[in-house]
N, C-alpha and C. Protein backbone atom coordinates (compact mmCIF):
# COMPACT_ATOMS: atom_id res chain seq x y z
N UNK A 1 35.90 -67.55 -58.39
CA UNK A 1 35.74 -68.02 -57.03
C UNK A 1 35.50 -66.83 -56.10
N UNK A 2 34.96 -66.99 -55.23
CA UNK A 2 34.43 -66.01 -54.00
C UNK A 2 35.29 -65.99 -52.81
N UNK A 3 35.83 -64.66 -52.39
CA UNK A 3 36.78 -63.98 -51.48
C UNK A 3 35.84 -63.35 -50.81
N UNK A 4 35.95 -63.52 -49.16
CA UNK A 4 34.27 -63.34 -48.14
C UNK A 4 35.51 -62.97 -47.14
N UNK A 5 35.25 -61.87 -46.67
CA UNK A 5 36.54 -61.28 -45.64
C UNK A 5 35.66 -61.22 -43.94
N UNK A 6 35.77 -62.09 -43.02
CA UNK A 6 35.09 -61.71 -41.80
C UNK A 6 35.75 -60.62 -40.89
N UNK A 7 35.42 -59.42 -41.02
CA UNK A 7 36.47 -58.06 -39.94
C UNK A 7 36.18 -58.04 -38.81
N UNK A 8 36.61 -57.18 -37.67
CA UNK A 8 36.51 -57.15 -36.58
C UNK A 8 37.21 -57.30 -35.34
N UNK A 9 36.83 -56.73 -34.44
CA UNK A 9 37.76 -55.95 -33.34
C UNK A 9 38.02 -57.65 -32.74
N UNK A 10 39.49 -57.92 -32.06
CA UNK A 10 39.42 -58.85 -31.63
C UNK A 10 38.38 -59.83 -30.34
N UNK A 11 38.05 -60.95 -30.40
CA UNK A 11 36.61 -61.17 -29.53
C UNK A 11 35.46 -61.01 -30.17
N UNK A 12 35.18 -60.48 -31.40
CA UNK A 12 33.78 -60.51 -31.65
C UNK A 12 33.07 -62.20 -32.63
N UNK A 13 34.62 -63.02 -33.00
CA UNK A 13 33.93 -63.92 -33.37
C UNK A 13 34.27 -63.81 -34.83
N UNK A 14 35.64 -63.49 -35.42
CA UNK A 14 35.49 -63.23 -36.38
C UNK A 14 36.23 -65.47 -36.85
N UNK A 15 36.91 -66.15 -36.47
CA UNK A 15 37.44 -67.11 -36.31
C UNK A 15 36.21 -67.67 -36.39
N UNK A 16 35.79 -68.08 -35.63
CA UNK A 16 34.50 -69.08 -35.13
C UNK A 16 33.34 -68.67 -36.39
N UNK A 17 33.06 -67.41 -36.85
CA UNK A 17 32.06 -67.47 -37.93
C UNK A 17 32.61 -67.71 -39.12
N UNK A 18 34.00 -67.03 -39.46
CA UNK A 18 34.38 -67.70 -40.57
C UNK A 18 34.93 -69.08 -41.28
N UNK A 19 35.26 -69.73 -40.09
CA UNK A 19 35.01 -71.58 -40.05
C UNK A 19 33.72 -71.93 -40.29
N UNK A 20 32.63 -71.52 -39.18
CA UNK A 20 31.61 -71.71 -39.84
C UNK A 20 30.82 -72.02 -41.32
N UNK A 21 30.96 -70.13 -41.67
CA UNK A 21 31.26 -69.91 -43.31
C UNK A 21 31.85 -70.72 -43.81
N UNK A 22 33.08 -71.03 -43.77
CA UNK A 22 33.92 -71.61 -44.99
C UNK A 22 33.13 -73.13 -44.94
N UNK A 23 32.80 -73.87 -43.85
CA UNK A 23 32.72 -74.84 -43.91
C UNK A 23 31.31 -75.00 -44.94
N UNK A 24 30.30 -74.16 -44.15
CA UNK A 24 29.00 -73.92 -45.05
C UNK A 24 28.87 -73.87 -46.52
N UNK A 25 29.92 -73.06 -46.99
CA UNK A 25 30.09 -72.60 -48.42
C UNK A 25 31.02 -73.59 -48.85
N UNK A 26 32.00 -74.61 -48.23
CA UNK A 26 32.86 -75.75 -48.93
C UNK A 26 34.00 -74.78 -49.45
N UNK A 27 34.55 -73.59 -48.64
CA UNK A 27 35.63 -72.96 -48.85
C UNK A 27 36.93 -73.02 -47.94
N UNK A 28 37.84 -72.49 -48.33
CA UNK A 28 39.14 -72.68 -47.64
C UNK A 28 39.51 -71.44 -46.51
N UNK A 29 39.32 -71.81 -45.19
CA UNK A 29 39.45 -71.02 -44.11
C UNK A 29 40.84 -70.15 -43.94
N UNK A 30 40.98 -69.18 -43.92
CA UNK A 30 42.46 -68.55 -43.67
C UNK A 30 42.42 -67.44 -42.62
N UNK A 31 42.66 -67.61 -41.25
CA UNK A 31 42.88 -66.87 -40.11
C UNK A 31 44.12 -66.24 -40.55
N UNK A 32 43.87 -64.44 -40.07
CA UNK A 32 44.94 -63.60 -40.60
C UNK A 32 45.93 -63.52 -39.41
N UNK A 33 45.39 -64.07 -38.09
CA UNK A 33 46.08 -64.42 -37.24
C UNK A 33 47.69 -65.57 -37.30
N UNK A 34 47.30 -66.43 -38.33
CA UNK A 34 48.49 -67.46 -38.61
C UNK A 34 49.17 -66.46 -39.67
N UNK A 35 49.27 -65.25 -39.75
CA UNK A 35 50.15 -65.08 -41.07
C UNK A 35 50.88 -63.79 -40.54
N UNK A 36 50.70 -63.67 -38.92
CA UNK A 36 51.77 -62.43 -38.41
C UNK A 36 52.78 -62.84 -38.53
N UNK A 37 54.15 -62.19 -38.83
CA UNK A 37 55.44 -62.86 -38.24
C UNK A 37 55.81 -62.80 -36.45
N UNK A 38 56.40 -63.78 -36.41
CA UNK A 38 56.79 -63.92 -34.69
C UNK A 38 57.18 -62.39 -34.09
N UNK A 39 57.78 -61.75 -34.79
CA UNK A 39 57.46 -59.88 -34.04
C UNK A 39 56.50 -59.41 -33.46
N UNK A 40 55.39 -59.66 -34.09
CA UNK A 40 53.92 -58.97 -34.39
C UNK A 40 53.06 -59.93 -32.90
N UNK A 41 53.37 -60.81 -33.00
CA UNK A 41 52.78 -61.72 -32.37
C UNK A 41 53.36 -61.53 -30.62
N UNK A 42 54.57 -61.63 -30.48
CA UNK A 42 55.48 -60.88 -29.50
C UNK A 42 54.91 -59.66 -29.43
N UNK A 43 54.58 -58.80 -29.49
CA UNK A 43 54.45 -57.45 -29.60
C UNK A 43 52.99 -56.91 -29.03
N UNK A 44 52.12 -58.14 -29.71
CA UNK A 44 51.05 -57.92 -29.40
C UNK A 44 50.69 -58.90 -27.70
N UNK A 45 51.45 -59.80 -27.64
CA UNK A 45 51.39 -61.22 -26.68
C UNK A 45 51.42 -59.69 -25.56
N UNK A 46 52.87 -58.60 -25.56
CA UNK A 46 52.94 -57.63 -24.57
C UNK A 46 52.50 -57.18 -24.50
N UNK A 47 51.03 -56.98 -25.10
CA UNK A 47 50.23 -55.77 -24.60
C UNK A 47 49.99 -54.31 -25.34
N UNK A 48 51.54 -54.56 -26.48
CA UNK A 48 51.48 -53.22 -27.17
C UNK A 48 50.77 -53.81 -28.77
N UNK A 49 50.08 -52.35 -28.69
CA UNK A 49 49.32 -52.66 -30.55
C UNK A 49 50.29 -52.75 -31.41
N UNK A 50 49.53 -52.87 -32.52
CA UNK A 50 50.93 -53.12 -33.90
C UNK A 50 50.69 -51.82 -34.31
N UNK A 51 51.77 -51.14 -35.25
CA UNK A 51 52.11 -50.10 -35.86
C UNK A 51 51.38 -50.30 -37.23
N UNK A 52 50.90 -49.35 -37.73
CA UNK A 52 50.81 -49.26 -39.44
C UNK A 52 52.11 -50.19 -40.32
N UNK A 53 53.34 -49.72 -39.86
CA UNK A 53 53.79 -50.52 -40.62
C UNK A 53 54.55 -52.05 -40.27
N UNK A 54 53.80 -52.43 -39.44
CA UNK A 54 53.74 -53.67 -38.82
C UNK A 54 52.85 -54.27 -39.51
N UNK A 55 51.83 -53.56 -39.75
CA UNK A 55 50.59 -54.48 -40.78
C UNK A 55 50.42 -54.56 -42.00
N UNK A 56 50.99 -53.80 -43.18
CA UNK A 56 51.62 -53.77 -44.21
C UNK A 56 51.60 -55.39 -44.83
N UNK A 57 52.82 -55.55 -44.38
CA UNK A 57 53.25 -56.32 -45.34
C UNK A 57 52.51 -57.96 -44.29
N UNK A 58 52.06 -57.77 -43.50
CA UNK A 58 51.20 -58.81 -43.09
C UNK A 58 50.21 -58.68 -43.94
N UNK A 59 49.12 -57.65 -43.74
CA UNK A 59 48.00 -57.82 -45.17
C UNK A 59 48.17 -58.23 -46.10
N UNK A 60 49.70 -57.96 -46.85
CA UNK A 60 50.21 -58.21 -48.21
C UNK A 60 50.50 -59.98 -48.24
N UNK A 61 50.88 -60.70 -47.56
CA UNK A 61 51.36 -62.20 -47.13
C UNK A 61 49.34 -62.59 -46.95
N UNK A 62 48.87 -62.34 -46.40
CA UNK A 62 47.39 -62.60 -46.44
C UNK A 62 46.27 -62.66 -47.80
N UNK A 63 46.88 -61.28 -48.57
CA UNK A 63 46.74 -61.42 -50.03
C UNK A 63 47.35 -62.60 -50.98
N UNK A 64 48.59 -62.61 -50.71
CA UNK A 64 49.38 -63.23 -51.46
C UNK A 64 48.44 -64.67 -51.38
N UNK A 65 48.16 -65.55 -50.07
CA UNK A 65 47.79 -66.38 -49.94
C UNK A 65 46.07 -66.92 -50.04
N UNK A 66 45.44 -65.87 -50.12
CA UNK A 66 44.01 -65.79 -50.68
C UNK A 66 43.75 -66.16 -51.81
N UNK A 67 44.96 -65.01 -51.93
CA UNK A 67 44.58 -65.31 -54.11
C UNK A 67 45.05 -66.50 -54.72
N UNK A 68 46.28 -66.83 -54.00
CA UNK A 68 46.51 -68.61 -54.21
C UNK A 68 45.14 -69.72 -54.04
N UNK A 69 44.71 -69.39 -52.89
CA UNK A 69 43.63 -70.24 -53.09
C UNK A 69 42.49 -69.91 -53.71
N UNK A 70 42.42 -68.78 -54.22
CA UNK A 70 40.81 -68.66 -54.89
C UNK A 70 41.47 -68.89 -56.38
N UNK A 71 42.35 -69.25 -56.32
CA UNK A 71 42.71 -69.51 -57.93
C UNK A 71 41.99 -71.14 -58.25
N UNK A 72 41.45 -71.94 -56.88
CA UNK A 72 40.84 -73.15 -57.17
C UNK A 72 39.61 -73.38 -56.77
N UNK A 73 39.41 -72.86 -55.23
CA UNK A 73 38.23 -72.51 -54.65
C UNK A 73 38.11 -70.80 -53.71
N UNK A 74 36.42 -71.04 -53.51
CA UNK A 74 36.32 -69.98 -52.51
C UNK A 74 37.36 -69.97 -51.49
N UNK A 75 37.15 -68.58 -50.78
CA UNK A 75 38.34 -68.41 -49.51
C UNK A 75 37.48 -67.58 -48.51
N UNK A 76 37.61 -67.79 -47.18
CA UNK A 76 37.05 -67.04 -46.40
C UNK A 76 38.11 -66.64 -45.32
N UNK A 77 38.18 -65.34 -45.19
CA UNK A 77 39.46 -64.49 -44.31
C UNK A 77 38.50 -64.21 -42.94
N UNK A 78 39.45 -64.53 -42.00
CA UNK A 78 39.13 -63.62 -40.92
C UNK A 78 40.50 -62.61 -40.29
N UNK A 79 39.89 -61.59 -40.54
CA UNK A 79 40.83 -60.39 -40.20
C UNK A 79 40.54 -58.99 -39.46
N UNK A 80 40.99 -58.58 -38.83
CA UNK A 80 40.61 -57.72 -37.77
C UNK A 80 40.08 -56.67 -39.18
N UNK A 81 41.16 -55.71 -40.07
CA UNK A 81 40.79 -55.18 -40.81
C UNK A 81 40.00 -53.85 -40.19
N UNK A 82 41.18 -53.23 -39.08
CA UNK A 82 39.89 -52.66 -38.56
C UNK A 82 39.75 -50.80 -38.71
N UNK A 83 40.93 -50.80 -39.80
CA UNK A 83 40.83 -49.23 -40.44
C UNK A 83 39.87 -49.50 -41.60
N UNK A 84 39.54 -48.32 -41.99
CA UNK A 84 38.68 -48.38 -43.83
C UNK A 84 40.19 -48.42 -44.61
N UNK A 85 41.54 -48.28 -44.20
CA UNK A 85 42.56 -48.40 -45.43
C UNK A 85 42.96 -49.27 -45.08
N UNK A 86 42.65 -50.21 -44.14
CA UNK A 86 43.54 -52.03 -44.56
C UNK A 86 42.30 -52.78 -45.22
N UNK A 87 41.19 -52.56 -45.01
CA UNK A 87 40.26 -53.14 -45.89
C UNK A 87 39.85 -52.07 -47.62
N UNK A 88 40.70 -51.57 -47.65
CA UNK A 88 40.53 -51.13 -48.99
C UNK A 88 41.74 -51.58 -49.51
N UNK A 89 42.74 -51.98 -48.90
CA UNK A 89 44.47 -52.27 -49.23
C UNK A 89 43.58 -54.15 -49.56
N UNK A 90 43.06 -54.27 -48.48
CA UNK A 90 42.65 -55.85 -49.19
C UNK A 90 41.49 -56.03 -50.38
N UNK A 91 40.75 -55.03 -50.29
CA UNK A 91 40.03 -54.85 -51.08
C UNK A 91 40.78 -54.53 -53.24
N UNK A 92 41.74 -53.79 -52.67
CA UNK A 92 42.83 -53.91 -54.32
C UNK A 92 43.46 -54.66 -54.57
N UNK A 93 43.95 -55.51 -53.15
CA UNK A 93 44.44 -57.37 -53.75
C UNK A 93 43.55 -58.40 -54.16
N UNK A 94 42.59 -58.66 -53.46
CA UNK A 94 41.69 -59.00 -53.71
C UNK A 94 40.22 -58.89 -54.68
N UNK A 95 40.44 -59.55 -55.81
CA UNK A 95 38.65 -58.73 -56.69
C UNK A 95 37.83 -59.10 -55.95
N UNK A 96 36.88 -58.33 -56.02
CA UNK A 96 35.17 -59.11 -55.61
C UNK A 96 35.52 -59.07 -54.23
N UNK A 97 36.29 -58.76 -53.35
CA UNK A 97 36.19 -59.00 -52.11
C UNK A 97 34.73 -58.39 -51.29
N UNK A 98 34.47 -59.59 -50.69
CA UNK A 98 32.98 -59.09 -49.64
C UNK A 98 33.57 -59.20 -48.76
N UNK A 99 33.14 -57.97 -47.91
CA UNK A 99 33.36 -57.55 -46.41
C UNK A 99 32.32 -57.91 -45.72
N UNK A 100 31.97 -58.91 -44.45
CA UNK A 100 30.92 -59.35 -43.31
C UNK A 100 31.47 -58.46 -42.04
N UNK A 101 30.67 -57.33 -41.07
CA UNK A 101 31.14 -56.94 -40.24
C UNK A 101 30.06 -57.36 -38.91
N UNK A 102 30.72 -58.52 -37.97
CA UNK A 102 30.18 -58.89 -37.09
C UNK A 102 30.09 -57.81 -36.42
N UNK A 103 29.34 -57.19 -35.69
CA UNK A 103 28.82 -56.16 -34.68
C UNK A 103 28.49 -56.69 -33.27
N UNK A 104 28.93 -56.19 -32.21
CA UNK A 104 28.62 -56.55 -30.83
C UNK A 104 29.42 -55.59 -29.78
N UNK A 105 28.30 -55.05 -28.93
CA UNK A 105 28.62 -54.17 -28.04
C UNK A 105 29.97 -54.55 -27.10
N UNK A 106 30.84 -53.54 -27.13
CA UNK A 106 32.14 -53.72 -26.37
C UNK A 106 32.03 -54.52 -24.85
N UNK A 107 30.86 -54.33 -24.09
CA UNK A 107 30.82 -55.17 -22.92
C UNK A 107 30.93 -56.51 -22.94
N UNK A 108 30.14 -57.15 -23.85
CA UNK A 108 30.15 -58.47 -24.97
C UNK A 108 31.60 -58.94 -25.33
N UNK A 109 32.06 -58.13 -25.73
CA UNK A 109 33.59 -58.50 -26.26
C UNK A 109 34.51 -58.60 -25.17
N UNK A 110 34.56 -57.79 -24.35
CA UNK A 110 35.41 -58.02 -23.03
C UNK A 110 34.86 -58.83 -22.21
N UNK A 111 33.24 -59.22 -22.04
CA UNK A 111 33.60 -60.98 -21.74
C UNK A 111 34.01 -61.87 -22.20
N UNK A 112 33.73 -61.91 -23.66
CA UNK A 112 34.58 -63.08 -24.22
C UNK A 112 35.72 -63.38 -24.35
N UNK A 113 36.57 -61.94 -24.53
CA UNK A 113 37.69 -62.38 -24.39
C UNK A 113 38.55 -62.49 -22.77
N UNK A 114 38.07 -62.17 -21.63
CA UNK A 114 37.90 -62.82 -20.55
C UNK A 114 38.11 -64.06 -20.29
N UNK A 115 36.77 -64.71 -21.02
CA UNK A 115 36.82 -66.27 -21.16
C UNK A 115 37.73 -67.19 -22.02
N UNK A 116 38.46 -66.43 -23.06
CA UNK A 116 39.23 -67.33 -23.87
C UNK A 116 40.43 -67.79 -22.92
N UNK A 117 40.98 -68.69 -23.68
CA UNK A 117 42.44 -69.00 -22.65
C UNK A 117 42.99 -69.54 -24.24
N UNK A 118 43.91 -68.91 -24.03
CA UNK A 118 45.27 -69.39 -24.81
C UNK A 118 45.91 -68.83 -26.42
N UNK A 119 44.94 -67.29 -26.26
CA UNK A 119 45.32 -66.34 -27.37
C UNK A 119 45.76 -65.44 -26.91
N UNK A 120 47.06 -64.85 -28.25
CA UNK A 120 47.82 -64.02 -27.79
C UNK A 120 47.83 -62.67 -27.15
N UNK A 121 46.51 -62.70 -27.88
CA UNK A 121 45.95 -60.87 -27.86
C UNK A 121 45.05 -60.63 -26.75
N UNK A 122 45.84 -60.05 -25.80
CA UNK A 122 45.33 -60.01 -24.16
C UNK A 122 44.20 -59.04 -24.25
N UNK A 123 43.24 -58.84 -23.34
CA UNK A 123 42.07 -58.45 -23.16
C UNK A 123 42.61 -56.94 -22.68
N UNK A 124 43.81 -56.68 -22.30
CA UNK A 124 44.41 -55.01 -21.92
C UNK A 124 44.50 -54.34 -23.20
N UNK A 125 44.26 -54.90 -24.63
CA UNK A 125 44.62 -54.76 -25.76
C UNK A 125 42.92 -54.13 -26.20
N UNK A 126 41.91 -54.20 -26.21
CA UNK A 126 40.62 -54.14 -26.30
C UNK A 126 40.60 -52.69 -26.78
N UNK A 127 40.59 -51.93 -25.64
CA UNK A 127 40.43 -50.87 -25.94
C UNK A 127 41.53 -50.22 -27.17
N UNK A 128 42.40 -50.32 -27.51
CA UNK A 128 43.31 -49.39 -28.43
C UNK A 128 42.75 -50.46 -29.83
N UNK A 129 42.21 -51.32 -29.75
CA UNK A 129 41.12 -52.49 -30.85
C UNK A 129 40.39 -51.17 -31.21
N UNK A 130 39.23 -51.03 -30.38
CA UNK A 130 38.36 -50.23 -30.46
C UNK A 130 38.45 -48.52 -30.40
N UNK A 131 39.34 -48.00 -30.12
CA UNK A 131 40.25 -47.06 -30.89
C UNK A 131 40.60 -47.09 -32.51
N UNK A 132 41.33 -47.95 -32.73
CA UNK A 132 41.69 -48.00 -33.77
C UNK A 132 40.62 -48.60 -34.80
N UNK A 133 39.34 -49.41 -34.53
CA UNK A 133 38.38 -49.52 -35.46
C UNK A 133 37.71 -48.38 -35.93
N UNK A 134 37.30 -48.39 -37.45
CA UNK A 134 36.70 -47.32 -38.12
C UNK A 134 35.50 -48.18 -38.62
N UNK A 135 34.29 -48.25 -38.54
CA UNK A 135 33.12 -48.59 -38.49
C UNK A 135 32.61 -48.68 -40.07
N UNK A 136 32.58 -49.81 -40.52
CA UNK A 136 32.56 -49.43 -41.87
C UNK A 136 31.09 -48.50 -42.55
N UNK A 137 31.39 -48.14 -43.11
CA UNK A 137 30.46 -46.71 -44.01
C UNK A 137 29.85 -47.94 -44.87
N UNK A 138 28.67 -46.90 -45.29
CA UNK A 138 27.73 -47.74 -45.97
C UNK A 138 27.83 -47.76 -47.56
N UNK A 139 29.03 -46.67 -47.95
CA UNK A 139 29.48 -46.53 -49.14
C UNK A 139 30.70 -47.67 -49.27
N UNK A 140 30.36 -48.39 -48.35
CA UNK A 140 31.91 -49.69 -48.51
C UNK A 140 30.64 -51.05 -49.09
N UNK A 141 29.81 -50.80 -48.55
CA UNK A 141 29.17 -51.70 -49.15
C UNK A 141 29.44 -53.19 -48.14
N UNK A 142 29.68 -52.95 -47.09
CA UNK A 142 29.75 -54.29 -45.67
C UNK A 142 28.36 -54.53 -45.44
N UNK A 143 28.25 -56.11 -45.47
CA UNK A 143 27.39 -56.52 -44.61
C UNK A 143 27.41 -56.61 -43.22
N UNK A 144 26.56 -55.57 -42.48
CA UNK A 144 26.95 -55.32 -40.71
C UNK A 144 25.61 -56.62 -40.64
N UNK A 145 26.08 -57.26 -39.39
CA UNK A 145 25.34 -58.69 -38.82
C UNK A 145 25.74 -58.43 -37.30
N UNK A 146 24.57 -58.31 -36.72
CA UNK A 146 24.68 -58.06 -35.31
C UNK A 146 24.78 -59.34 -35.03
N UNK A 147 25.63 -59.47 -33.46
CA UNK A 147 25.78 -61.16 -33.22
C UNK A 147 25.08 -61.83 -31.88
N UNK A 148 24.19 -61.01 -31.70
CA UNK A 148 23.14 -61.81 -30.51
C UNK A 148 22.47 -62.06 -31.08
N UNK A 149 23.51 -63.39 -31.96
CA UNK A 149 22.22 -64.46 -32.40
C UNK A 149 23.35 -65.76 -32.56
N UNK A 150 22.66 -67.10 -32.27
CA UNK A 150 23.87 -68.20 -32.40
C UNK A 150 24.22 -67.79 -33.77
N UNK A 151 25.67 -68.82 -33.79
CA UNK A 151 26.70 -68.22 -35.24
C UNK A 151 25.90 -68.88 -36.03
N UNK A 152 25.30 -70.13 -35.87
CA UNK A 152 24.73 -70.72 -37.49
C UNK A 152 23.41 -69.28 -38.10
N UNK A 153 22.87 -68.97 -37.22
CA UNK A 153 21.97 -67.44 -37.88
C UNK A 153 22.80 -66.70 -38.11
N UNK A 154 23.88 -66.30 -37.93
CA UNK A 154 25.24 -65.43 -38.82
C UNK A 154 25.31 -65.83 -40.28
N UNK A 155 26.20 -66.78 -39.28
CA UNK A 155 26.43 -67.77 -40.80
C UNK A 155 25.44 -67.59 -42.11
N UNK A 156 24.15 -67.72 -41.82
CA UNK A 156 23.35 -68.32 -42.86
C UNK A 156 23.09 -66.95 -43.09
N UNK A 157 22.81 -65.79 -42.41
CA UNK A 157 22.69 -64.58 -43.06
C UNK A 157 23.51 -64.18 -44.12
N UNK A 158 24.86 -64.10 -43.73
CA UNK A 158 26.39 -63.77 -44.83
C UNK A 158 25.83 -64.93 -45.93
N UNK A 159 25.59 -66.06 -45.81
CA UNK A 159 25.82 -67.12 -46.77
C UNK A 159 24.12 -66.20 -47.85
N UNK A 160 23.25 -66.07 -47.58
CA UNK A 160 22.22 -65.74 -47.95
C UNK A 160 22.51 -64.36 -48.80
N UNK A 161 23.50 -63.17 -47.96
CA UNK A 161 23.84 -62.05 -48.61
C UNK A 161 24.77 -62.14 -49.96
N UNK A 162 25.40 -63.07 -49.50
CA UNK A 162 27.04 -63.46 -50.62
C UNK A 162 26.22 -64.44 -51.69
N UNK A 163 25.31 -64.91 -51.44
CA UNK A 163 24.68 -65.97 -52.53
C UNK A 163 23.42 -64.82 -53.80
N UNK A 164 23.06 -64.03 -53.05
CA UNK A 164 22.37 -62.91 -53.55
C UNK A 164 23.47 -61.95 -54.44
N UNK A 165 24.72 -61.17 -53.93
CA UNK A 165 25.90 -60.98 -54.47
C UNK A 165 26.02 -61.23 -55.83
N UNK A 166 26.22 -62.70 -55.87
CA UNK A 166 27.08 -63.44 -56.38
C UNK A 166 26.40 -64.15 -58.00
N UNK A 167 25.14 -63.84 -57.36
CA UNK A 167 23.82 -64.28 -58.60
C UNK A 167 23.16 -63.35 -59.26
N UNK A 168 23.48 -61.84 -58.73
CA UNK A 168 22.94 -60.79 -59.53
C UNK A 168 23.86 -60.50 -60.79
């Protein structure tokens, strides 16, 4: 079964394309957002980032529950993932894991998340996002998908890359 990881700084759409995805591909959606503990979530609701070892054993509960489901079907993650060592930490729980890295200029992202109402991760939070993202290298082997384009042309790009993947 196929493990399709959507990364990215919060606001770029990593939720909304990987529903998409999952729905497209007939896989099981898992936001890494539902698997903080109430600390993390508090912590972040204030404004302050999470620690390295705040994210630990969240990645690890995200694994745990991936691999449960790809034991029947595909799984599609959306996860910030936004060092090269939490996506290589998911990358050793996970086999075969494909990385999709939505791309979109930071002005873009701080409107959108502007416009959201009713997520935890406040828009004062953006910048130490984009701090703390490491851009994935081309030796990781990510599909980068710029996103000024509606999500179903996302979508169908990743679905087109992961179907190519997956058949060689």
């Amino acid at each position: 079964m196929r493990a399709i990881l959507v990364m990215g700084v919060s606001g770029v759409g990593k939720s909304t394309i990987g529903k998409g995805l999952a729905q497209r591909i007939g896989a099981t959606f898992l936001d890494a957002d539902d698997f903080h503990p109430p600390e993390n979530v508090a912590r972040m609701a204030a404004g302050q980032p999470l620690t390295d070892d705040m994210r630990w054993p969240w990645l690890d509960r995200l694994i745990s529950e991936a691999n449960k489901v790809r034991a029947d079907r595909d799984v599609v993650l959306a996860c910030s993932a936004l060092r090269r060592s939490y996506r290589d930490h998911l990358r050793e729980g996970i086999a075969d894991l494909v990385v999709a890295y939505p791309d979109a200029p930071r002005d873009l992202i701080a409107q959108r998340m502007q416009a959201r109402a009713g997520h935890f991760m406040p828009p004062a939070l953006l910048e130490s996002q984009f701090a703390t993202l490491e851009v994935p290298t081309p030796d990781e082997g990510t599909l980068t998908i710029n996103v000024d384009q509606p999500v179903d042309a996302i979508v169908a790009q990743i679905v087109d890359a992961v179907t190519c993947l997956f058949s060689s």
